[in-house]
N, C-alpha and C. Protein backbone atom coordinates (compact mmCIF):
# COMPACT_ATOMS: atom_id res chain seq x y z
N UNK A 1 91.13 78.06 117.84
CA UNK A 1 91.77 79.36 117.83
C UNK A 1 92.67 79.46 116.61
N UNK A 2 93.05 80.91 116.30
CA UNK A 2 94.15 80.69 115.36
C UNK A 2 94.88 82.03 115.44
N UNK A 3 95.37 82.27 114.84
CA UNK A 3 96.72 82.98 114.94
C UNK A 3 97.07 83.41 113.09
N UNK A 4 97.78 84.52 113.07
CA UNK A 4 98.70 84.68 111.92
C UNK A 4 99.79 84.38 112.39
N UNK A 5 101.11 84.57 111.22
CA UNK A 5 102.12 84.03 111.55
C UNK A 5 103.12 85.00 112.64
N UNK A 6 102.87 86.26 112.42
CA UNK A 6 103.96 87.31 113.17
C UNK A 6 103.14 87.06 114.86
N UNK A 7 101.84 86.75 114.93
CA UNK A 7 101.32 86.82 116.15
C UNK A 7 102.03 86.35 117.08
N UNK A 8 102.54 85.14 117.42
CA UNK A 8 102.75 84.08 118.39
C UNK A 8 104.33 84.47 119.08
N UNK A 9 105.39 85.74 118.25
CA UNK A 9 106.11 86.04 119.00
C UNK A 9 106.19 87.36 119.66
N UNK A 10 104.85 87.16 119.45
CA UNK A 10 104.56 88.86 120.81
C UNK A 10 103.81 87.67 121.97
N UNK A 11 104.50 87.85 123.39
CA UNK A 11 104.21 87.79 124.25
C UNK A 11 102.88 87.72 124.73
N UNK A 12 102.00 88.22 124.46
CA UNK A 12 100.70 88.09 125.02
C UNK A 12 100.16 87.25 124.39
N UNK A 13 100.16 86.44 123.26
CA UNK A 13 99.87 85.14 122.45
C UNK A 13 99.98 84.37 123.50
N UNK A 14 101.74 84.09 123.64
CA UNK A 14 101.41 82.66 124.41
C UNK A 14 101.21 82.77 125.78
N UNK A 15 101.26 84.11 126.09
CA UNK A 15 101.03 83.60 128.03
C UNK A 15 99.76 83.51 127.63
N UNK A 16 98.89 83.99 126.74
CA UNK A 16 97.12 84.22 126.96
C UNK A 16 97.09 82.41 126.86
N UNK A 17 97.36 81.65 125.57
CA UNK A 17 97.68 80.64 125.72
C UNK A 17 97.93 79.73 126.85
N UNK A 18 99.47 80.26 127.33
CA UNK A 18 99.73 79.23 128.69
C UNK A 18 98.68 79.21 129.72
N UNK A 19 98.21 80.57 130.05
CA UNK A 19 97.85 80.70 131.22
C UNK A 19 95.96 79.93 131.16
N UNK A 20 95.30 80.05 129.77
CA UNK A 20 93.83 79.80 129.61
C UNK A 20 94.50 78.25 129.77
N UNK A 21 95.43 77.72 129.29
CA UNK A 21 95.26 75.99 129.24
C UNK A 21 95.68 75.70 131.15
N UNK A 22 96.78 76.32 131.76
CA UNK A 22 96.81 76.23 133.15
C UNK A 22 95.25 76.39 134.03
N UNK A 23 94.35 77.47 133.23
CA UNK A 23 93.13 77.71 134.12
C UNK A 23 91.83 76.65 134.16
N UNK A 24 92.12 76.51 132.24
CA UNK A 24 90.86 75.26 131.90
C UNK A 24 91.91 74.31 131.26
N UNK A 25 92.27 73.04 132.33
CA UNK A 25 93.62 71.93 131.31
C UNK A 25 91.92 71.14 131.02
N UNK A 26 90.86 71.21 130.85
CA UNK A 26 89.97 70.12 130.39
C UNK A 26 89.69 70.36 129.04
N UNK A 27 90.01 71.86 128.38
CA UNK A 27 89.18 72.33 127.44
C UNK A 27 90.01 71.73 126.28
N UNK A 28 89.87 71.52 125.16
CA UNK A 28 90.76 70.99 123.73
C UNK A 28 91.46 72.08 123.15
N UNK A 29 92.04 72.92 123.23
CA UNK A 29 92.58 74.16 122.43
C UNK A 29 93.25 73.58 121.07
N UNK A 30 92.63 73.75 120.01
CA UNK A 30 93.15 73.54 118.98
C UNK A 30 94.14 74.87 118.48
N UNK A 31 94.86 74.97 117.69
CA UNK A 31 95.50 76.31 117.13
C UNK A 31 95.76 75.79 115.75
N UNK A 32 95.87 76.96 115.08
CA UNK A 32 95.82 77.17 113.62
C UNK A 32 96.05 78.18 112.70
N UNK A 33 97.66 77.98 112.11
CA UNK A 33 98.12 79.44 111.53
C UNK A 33 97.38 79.86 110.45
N UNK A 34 97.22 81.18 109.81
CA UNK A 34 96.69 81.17 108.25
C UNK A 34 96.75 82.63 108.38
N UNK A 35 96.45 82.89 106.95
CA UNK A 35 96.24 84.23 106.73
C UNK A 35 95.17 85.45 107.34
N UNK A 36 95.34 86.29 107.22
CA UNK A 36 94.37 87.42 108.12
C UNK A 36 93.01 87.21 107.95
N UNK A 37 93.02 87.12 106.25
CA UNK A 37 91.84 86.54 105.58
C UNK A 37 91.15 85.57 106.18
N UNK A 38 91.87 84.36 105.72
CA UNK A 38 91.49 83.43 105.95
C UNK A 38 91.03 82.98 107.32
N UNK A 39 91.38 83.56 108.50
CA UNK A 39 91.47 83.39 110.02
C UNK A 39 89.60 84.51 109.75
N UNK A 40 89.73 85.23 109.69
CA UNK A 40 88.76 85.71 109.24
C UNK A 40 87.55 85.28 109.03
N UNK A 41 87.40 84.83 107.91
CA UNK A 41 86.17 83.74 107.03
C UNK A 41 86.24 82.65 107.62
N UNK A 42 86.91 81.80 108.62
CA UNK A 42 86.69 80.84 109.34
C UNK A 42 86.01 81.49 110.56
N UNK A 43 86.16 82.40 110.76
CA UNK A 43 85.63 83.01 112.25
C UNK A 43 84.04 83.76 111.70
N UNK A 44 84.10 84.00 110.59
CA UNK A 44 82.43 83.88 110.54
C UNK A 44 81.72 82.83 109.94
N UNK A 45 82.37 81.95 109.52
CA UNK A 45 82.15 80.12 109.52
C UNK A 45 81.94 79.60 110.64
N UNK A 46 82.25 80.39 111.41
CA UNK A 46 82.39 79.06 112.79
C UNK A 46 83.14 78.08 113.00
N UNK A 47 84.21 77.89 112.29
CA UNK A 47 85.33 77.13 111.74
C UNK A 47 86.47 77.57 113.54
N UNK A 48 86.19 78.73 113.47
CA UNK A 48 86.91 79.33 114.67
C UNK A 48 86.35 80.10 115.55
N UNK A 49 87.13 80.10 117.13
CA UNK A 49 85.99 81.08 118.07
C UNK A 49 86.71 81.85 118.03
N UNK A 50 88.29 81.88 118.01
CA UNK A 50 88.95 83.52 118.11
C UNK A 50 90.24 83.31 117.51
N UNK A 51 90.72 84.40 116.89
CA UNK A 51 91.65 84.79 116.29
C UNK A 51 92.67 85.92 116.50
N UNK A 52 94.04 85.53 117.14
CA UNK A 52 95.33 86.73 117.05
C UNK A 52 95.36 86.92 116.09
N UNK A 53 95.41 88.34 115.71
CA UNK A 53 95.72 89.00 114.06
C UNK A 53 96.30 90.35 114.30
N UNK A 54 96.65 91.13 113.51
CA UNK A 54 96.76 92.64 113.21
C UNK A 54 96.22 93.11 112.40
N UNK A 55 94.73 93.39 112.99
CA UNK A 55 93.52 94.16 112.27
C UNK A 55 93.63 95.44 111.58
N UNK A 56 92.85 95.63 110.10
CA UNK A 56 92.28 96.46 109.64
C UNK A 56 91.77 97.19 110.78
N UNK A 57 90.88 98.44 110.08
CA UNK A 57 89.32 98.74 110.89
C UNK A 57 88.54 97.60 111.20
N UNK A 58 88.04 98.08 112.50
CA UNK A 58 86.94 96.83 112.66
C UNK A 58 86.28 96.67 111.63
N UNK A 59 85.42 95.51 111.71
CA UNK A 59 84.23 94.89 111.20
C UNK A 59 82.60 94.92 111.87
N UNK A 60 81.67 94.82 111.30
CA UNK A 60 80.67 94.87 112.06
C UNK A 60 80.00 93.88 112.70
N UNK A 61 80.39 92.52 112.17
CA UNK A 61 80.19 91.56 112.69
C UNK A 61 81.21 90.69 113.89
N UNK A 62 81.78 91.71 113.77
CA UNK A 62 83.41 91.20 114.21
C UNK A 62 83.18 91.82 115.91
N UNK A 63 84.21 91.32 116.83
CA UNK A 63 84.85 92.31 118.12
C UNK A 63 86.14 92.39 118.06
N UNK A 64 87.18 93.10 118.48
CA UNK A 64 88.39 93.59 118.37
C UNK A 64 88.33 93.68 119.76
N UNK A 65 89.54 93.22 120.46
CA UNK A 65 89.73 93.66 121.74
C UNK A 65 91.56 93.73 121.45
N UNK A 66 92.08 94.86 121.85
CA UNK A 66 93.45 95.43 121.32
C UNK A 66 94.52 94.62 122.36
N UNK A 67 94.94 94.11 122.07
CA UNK A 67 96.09 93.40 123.01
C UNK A 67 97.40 93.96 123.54
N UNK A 68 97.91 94.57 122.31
CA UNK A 68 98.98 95.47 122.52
C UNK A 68 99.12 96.31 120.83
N UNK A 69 99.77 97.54 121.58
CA UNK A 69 100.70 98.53 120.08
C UNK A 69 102.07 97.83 119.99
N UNK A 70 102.78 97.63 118.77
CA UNK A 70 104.24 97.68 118.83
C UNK A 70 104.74 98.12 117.95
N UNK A 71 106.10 98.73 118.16
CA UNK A 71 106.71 99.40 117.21
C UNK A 71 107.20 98.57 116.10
N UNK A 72 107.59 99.26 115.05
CA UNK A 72 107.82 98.15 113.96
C UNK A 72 109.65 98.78 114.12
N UNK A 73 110.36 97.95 113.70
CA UNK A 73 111.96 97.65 113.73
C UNK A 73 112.32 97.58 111.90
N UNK A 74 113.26 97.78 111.54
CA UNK A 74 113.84 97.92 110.48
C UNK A 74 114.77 96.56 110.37
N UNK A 75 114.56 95.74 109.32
CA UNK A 75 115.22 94.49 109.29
C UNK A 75 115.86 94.43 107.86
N UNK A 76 117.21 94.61 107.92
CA UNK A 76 117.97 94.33 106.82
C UNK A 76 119.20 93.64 106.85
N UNK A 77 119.66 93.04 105.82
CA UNK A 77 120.75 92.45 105.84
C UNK A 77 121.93 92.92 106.40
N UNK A 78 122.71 91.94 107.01
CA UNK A 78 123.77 92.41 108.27
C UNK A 78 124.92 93.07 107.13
N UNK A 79 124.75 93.16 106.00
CA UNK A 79 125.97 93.49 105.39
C UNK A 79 125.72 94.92 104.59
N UNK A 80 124.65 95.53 104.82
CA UNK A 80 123.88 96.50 104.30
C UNK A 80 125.05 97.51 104.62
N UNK A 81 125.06 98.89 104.00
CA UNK A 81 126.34 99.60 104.66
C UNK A 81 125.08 100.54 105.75
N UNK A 82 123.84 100.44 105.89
CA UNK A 82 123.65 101.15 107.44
C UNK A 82 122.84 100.55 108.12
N UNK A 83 123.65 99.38 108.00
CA UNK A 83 123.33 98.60 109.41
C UNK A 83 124.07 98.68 110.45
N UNK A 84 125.06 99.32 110.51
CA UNK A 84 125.74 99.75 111.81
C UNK A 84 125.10 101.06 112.24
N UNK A 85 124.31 101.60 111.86
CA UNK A 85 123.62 102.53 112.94
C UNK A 85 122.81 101.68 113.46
N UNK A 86 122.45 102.68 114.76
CA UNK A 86 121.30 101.93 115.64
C UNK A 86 119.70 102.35 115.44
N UNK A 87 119.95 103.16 113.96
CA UNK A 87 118.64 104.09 114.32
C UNK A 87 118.50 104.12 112.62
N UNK A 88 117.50 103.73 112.16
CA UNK A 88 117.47 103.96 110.99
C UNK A 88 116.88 104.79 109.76
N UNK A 89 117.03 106.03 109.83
CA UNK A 89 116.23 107.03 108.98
C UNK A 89 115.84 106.55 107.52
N UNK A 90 114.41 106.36 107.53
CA UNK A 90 113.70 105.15 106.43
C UNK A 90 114.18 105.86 105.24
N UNK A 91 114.42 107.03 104.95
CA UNK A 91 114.62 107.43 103.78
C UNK A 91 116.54 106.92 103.19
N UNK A 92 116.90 106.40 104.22
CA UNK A 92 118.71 106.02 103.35
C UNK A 92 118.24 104.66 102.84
N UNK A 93 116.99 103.74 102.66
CA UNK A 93 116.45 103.07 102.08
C UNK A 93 115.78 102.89 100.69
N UNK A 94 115.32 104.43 100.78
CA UNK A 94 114.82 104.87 99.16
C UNK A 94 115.57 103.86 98.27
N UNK A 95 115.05 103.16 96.67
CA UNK A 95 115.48 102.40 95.91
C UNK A 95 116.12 101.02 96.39
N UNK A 96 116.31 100.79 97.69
CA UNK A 96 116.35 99.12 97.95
C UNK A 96 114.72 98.70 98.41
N UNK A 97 115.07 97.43 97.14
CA UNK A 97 113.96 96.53 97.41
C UNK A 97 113.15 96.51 98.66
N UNK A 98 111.67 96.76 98.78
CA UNK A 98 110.66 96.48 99.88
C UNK A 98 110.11 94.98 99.89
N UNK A 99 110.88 94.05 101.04
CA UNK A 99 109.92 92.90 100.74
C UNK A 99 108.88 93.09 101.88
N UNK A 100 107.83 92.05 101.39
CA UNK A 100 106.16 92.20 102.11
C UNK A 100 105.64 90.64 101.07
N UNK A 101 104.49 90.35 102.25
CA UNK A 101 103.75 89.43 101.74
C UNK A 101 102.99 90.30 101.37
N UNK A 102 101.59 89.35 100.11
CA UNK A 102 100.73 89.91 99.95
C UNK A 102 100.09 91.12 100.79
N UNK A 103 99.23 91.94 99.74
CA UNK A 103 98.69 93.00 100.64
C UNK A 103 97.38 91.91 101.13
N UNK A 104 96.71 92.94 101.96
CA UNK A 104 95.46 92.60 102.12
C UNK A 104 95.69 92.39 104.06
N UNK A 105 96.71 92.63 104.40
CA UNK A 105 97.37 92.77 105.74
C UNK A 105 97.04 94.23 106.26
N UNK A 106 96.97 94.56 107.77
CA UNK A 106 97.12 95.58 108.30
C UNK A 106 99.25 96.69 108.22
N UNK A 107 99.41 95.29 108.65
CA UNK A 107 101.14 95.18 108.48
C UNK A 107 101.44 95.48 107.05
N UNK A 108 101.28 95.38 106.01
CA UNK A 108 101.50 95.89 104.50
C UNK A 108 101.51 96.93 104.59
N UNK A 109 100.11 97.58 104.66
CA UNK A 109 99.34 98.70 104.74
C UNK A 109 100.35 99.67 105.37
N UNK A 110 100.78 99.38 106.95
CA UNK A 110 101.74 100.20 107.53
C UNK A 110 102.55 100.32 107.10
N UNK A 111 103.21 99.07 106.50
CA UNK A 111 104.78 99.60 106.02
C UNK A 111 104.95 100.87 104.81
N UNK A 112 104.29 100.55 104.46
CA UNK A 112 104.08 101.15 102.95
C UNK A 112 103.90 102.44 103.16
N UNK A 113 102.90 102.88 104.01
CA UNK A 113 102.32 104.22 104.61
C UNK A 113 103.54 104.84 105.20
N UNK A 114 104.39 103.85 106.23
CA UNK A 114 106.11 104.59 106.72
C UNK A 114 106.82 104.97 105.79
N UNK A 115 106.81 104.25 104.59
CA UNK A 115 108.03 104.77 103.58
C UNK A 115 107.71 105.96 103.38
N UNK A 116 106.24 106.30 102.75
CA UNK A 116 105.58 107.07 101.74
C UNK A 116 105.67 108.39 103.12
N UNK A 117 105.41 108.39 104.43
CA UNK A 117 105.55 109.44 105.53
C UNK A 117 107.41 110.15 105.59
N UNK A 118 108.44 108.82 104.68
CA UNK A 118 109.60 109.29 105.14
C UNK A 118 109.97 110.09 103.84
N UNK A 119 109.31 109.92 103.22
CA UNK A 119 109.17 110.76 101.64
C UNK A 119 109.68 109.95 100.10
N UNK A 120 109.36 108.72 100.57
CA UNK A 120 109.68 107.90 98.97
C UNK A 120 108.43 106.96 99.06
N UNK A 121 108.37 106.31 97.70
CA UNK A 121 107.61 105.12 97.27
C UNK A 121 108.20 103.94 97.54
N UNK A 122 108.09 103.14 97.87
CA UNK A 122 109.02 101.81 97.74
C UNK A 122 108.96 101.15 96.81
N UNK A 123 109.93 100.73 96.02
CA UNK A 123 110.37 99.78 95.08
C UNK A 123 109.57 98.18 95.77
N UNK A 124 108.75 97.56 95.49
CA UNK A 124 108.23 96.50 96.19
C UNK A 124 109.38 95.34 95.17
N UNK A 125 110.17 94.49 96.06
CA UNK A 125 110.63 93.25 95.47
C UNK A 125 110.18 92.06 95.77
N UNK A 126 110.83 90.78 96.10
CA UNK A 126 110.24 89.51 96.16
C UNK A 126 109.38 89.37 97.33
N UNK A 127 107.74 89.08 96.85
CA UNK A 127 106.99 88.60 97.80
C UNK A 127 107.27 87.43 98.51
N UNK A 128 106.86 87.40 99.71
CA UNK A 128 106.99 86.19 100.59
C UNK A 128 105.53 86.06 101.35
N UNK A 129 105.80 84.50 101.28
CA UNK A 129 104.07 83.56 101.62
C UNK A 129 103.97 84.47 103.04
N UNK A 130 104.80 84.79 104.20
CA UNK A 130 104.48 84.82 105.65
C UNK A 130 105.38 86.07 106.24
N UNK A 131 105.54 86.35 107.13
CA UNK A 131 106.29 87.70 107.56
C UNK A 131 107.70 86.72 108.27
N UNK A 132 108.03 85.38 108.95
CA UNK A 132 108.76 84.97 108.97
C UNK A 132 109.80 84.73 107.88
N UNK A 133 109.08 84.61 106.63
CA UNK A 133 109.31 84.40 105.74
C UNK A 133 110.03 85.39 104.86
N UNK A 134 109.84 86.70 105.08
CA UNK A 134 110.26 87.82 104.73
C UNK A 134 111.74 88.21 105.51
N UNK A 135 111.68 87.77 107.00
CA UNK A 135 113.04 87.52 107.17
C UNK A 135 114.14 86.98 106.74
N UNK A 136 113.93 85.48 106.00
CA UNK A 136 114.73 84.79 105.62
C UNK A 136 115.20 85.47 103.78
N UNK A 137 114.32 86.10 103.80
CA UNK A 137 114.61 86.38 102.46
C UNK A 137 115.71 87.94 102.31
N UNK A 138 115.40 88.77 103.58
CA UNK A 138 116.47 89.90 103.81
C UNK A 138 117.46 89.19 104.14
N UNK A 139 117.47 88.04 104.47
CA UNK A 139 118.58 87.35 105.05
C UNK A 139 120.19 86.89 103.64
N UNK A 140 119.00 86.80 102.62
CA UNK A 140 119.42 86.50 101.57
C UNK A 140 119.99 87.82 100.49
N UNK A 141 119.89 89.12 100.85
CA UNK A 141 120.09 90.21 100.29
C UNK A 141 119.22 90.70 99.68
N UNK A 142 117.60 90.44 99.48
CA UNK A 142 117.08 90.31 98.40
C UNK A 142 116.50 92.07 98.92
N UNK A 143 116.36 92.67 99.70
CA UNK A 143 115.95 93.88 100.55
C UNK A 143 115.83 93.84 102.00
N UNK A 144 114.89 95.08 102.39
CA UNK A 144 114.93 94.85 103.40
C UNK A 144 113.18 95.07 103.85
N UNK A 145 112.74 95.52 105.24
CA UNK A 145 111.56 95.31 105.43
C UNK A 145 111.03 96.01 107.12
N UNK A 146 110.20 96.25 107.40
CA UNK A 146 109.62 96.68 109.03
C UNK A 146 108.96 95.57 109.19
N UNK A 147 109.07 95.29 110.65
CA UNK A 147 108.64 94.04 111.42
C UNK A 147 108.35 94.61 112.66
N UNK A 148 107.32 94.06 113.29
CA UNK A 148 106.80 93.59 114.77
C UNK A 148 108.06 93.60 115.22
N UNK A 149 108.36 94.85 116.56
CA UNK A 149 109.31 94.45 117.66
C UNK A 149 109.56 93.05 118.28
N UNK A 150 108.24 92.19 117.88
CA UNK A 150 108.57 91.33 118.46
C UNK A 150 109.10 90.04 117.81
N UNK A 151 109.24 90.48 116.78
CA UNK A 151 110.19 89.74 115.41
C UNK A 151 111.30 89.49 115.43
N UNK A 152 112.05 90.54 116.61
CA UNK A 152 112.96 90.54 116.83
C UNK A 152 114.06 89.14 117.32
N UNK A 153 113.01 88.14 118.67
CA UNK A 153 112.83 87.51 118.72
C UNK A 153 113.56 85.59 118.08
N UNK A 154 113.25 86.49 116.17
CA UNK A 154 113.83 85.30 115.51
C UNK A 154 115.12 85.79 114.96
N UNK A 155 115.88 84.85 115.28
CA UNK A 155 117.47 84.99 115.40
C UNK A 155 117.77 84.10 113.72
N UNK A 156 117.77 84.99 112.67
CA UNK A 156 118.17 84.33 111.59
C UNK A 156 120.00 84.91 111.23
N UNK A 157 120.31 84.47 110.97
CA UNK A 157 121.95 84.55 110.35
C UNK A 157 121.80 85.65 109.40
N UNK A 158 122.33 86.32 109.33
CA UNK A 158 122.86 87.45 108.26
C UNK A 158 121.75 88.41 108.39
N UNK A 159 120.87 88.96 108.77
CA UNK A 159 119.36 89.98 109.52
C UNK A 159 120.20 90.44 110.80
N UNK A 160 120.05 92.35 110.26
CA UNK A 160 120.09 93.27 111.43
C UNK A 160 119.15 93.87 111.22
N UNK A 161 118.55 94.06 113.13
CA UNK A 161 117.08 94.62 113.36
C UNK A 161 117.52 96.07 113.82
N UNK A 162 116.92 97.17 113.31
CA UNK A 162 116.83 98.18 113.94
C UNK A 162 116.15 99.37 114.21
N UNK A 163 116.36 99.96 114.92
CA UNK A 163 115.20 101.04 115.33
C UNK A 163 114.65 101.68 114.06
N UNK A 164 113.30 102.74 114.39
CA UNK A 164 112.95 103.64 113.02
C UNK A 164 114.02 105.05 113.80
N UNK A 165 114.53 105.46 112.88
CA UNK A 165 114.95 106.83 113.42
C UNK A 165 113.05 107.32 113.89
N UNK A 166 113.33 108.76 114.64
CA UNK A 166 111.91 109.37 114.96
C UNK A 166 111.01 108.44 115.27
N UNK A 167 109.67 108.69 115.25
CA UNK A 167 108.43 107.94 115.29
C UNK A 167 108.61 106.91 114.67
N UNK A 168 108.58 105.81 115.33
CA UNK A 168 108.39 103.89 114.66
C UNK A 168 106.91 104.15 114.12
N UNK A 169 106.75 103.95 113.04
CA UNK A 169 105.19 103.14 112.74
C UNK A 169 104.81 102.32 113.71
N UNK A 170 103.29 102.14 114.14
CA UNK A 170 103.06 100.95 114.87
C UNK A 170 102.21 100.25 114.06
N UNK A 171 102.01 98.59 114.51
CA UNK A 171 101.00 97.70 114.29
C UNK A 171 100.78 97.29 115.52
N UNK A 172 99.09 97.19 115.12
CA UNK A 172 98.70 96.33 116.86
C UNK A 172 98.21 94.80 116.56
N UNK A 173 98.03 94.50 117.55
CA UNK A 173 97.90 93.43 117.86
C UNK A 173 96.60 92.85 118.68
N UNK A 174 96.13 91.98 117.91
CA UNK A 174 93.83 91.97 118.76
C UNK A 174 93.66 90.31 118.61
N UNK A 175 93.14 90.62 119.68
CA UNK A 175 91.71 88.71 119.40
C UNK A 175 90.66 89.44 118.80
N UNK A 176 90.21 88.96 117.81
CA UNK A 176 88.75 88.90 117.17
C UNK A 176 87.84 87.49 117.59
N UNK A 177 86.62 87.88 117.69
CA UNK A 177 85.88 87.16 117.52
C UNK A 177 84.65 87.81 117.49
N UNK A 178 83.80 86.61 117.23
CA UNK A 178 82.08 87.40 117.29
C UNK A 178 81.37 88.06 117.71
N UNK A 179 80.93 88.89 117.16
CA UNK A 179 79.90 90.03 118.24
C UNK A 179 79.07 89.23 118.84
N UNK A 180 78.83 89.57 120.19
CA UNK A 180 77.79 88.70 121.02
C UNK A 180 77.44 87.22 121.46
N UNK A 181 79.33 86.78 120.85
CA UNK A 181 79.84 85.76 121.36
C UNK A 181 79.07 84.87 122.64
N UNK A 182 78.39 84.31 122.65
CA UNK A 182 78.15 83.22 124.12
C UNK A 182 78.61 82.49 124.59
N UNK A 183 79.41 81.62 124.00
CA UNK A 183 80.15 80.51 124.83
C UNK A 183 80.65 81.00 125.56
N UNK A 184 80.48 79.67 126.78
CA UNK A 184 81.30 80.24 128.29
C UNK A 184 83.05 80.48 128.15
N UNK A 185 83.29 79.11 127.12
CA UNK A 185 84.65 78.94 127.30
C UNK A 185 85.64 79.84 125.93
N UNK A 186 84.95 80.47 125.03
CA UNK A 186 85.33 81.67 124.21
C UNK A 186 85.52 82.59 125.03
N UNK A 187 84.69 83.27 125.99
CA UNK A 187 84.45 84.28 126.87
C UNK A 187 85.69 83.91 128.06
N UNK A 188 86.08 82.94 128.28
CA UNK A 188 87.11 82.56 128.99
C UNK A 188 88.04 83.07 128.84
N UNK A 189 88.24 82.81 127.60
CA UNK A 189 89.60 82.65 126.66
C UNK A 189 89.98 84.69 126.43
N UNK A 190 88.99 85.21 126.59
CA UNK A 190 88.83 86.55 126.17
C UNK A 190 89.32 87.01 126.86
N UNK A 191 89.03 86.40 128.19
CA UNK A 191 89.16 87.34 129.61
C UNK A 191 90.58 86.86 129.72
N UNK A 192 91.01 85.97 129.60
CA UNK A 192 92.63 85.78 130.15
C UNK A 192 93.28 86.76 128.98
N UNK A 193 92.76 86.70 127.61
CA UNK A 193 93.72 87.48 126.78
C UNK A 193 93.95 89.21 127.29
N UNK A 194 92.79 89.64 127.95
CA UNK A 194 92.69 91.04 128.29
C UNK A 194 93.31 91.36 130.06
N UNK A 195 93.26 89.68 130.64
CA UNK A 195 93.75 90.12 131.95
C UNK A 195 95.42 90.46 132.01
């Protein structure tokens, strides 16, 4: 199995997790972080049977089964002057730095699309390898960024999370795997993620 990095602190990761190793403790569950990409091209390698991600459009070789929507949260440095609201209208952001990992993410894609809906471009600043990673770096002043509600989660020093004023952008959240998948114990694994 594998996972991206923002996956594993949304909730339905690990109970799907806890609960498939409580149902089958015989089976080997390997796990394995990597990029969207890369989780990807191992899963039509055969390298992998399924993958947590936050999908593009489907694929045709691919299945998507949607796990959950979540809102994305506004994460900037605790010393920002509007980080004491609770609500953050994306446009008092205009001209501070946008950090983001590489594109080629569903999560990029969104953020970028929120700015450009609140009526600016974003200034893109220092890339970061992972979306954890992008925390530590608002942490550092370097900008700020939208994250998975469930990002929330990681408790870094000097990072305030907060609402979108209006409509949050969402990203979702899916297992992929193969169309027409057979294994018994992939198909297992499917069914606990959707129960």
């Amino acid at each position: 199995m594998g996972f991206t990095n923002s996956a594993p602190f949304n909730p339905v990761v690990t109970s799907t997790i806890r609960s498939f190793r409580r149902a089958y403790p015989d089976v080997d569950l390997t796990l394995e972080e990597a990029s969207t990409s890369r989780l990807l091209a191992g899963l039509r390698e055969g390298e992998r049977d399924a993958v947590f991600l936050r999908p593009d459009e489907g694929e045709d070789d691919l299945q998507f089964r949607r796990l959950s929507n979540e809102p994305m949260l506004v994460v900037l440095p605790a010393s920002h002057p509007v980080a004491k609201s609770t609500e953050i209208d994306l446009i008092r952001l205009k001209g501070d730095p946008l950090i983001l990992t590489p594109r080629g993410s569903a999560w990029v894609d969104t953020v970028i699309a929120a700015c450009r809906r609140a009526g600016f471009e974003p200034t893109l600043g220092q890339s970061a390898p992972q979306i954890s990673s992008v925390v530590s770096l608002v942490a550092a002043e370097l900008g700020f960024s939208l994250v998975p509600a469930s990002m929330r989660q990681l408790h870094v020093t000097g990072v305030t999370y907060r609402e979108v004023k209006g409509i949050a952008p969402i990203v979702r959240l899916a297992l992929a795997f193969r169309r027409g998948e057979t294994s018994k114990i992939v198909r297992n694994f499917i069914a606990q993620a959707v129960a």
